[in-house]
N, C-alpha and C. Protein backbone atom coordinates (compact mmCIF):
# COMPACT_ATOMS: atom_id res chain seq x y z
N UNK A 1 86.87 45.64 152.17
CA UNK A 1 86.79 44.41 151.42
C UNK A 1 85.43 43.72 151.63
N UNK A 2 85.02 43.65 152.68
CA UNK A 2 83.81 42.81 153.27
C UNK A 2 82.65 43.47 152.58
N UNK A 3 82.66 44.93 152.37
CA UNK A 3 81.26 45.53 150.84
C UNK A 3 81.99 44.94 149.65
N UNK A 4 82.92 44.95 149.18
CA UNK A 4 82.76 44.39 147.79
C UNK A 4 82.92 42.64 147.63
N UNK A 5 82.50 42.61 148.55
CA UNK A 5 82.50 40.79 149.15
C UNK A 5 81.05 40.78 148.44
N UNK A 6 80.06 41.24 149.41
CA UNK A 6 78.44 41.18 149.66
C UNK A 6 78.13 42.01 148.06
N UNK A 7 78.55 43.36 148.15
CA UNK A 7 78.51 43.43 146.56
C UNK A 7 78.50 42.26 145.18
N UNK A 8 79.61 41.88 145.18
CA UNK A 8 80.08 40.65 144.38
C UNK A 8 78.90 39.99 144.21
N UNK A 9 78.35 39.24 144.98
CA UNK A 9 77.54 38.17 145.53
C UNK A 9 75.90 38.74 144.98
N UNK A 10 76.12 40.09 145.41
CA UNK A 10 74.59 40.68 144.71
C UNK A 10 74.43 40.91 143.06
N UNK A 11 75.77 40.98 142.92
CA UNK A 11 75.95 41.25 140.90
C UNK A 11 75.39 39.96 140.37
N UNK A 12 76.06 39.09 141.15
CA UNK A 12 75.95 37.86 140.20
C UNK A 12 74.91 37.32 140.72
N UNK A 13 74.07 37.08 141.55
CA UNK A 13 72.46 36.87 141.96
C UNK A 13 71.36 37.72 140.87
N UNK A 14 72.29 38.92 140.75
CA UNK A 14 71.22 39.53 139.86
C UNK A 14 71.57 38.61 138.16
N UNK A 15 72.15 38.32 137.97
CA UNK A 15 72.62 37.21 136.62
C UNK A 15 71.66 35.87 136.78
N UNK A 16 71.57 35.35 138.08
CA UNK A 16 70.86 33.79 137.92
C UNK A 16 69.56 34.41 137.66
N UNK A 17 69.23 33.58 136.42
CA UNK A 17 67.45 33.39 136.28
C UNK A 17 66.57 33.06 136.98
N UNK A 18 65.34 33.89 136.77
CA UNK A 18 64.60 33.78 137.95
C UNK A 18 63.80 31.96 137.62
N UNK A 19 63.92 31.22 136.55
CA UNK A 19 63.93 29.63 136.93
C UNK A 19 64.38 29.05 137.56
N UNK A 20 65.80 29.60 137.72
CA UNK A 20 67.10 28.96 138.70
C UNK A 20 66.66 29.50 140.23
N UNK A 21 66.62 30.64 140.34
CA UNK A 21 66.38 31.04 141.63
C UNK A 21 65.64 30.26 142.01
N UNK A 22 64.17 29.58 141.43
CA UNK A 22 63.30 29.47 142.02
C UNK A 22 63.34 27.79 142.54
N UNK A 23 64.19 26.95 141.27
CA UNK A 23 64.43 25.86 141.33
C UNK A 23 65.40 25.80 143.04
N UNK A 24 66.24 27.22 143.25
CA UNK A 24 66.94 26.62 144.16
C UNK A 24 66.16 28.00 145.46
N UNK A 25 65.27 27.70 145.70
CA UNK A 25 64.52 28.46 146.59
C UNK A 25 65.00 28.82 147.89
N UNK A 26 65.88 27.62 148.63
CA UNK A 26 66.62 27.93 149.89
C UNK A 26 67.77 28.64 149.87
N UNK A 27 67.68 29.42 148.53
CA UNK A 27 69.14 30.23 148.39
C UNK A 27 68.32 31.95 148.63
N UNK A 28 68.35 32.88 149.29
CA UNK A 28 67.92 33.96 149.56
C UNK A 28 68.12 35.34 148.86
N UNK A 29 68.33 35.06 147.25
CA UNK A 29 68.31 35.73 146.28
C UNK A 29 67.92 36.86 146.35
N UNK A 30 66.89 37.34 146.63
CA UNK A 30 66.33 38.85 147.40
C UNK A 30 66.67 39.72 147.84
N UNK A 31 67.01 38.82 148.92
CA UNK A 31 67.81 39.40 149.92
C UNK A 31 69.08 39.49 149.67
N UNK A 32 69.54 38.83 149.02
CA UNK A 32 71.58 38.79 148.47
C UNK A 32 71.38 39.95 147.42
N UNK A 33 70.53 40.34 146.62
CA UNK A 33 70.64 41.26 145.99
C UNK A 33 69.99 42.72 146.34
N UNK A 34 69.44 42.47 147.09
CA UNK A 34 68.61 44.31 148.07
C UNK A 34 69.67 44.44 148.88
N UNK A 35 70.67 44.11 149.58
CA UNK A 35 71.53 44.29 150.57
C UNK A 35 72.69 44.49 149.41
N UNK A 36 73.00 44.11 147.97
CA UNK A 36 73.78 44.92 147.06
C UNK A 36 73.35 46.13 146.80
N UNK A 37 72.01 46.31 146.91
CA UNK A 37 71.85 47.42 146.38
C UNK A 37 71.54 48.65 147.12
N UNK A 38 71.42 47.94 148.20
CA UNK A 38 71.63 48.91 149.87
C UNK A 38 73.17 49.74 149.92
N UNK A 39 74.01 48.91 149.35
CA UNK A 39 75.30 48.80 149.47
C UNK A 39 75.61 50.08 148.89
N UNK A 40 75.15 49.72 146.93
CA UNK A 40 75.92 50.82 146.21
C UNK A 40 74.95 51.51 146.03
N UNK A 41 73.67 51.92 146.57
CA UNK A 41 72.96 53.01 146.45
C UNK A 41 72.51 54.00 147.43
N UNK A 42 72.58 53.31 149.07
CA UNK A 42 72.40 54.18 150.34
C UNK A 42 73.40 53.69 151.02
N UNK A 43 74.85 53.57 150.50
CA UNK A 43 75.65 53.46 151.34
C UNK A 43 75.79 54.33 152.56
N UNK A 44 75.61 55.51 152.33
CA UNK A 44 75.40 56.27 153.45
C UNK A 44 74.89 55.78 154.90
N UNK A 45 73.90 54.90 154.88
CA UNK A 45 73.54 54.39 155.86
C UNK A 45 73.42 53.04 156.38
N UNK A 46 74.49 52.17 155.52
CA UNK A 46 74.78 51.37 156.29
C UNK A 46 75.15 50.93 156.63
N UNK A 47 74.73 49.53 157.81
CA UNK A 47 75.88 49.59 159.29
C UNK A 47 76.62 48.93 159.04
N UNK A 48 77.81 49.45 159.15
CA UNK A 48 79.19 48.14 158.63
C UNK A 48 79.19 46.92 159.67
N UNK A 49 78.87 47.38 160.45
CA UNK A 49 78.36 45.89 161.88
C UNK A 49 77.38 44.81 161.43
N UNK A 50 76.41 45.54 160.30
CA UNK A 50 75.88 43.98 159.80
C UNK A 50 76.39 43.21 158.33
N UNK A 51 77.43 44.27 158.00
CA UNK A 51 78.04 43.78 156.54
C UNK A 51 78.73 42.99 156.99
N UNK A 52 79.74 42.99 158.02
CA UNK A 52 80.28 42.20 158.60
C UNK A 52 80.10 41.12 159.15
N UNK A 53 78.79 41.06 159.96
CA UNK A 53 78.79 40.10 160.08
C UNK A 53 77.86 39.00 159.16
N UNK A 54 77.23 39.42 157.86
CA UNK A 54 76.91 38.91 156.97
C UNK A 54 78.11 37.78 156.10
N UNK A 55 79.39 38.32 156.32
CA UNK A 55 80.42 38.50 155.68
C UNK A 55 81.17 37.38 156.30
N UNK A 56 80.54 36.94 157.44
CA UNK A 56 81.81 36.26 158.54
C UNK A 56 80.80 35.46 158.99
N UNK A 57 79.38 35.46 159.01
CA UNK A 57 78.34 33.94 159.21
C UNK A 57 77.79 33.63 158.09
N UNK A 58 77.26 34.83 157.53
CA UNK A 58 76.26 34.32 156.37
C UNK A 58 76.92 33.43 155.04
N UNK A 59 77.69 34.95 154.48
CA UNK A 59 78.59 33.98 153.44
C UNK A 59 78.95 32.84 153.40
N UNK A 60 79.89 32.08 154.49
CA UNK A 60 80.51 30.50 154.96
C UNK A 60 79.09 29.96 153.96
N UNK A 61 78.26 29.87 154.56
CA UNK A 61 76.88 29.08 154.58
C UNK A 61 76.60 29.43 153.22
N UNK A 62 76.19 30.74 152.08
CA UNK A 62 75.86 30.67 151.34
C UNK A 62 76.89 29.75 150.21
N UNK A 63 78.12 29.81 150.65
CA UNK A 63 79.12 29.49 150.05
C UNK A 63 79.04 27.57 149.62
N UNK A 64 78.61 27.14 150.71
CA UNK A 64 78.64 25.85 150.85
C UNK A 64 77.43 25.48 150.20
N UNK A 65 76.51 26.23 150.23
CA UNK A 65 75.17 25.80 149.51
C UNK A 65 75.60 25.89 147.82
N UNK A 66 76.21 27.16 147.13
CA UNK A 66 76.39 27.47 145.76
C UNK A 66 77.35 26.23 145.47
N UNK A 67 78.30 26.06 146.12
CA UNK A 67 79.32 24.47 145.85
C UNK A 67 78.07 23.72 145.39
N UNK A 68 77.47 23.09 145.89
CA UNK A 68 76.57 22.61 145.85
C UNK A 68 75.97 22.60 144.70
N UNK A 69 75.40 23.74 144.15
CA UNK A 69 74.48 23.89 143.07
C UNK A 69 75.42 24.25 141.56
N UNK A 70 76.76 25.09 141.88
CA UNK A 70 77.20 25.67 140.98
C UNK A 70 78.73 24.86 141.47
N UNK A 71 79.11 23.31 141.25
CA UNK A 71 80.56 22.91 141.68
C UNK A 71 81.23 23.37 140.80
N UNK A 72 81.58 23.42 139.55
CA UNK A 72 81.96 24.27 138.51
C UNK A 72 82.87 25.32 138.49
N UNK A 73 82.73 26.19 139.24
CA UNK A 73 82.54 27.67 139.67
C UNK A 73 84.15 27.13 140.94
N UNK A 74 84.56 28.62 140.69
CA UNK A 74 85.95 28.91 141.47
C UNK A 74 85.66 29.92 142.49
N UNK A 75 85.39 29.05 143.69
CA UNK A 75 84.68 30.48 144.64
C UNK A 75 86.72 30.83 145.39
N UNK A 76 87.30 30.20 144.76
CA UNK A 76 88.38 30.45 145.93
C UNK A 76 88.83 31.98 146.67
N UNK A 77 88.25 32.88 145.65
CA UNK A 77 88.59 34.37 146.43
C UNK A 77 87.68 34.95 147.56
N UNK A 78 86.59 33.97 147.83
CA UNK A 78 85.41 34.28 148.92
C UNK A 78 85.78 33.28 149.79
N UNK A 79 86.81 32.49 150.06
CA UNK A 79 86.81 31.23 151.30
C UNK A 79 87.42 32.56 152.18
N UNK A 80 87.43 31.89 153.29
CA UNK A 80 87.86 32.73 154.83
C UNK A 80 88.78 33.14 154.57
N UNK A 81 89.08 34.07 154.71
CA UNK A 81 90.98 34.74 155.08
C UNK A 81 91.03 35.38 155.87
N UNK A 82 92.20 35.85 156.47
CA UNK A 82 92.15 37.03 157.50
C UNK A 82 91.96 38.41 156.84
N UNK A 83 92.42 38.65 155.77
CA UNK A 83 92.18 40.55 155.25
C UNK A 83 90.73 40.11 155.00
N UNK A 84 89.74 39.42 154.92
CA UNK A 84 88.07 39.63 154.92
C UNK A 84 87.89 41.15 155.23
């Protein structure tokens, strides 16, 4: 679950315009989308120890920032749960 979490998150980063990105600069767009594409293209090599914990610090935080920019938006299937 926790790759098609970080997946998710890289699809739709690749959707915001790069005006938007830039307008919201403290959001790490780059990087949310090279770590999708780490995902579904060299999965082979990588470490589920940092998907995870991307998944269980990072997210919270990106989450609270997109509220923020995008209130609109129904993040309810990315809040904490235990099957993460």
């Amino acid at each position: 679950m926790s790759f098609i979490i970080v997946q998710n998150f890289g699809e739709a980063a690749r959707c915001v315009s790069n005006r938007t990105q830039q307008k919201y600069s403290n959001i790490p767009w780059t990087k949310i989308i090279g770590m999708r594409h780490k995902i579904v293209h060299d999965y082979l090599t990588v470490d589920d120890k940092i998907v995870w914990d991307v998944v269980k610090h990072e997210i919270p935080q990106l989450l609270a920032e997109l509220k923020k920019i995008f209130p609109n938006i129904s993040y309810d299937q990315y809040e904490e749960s235990d099957d993460v």
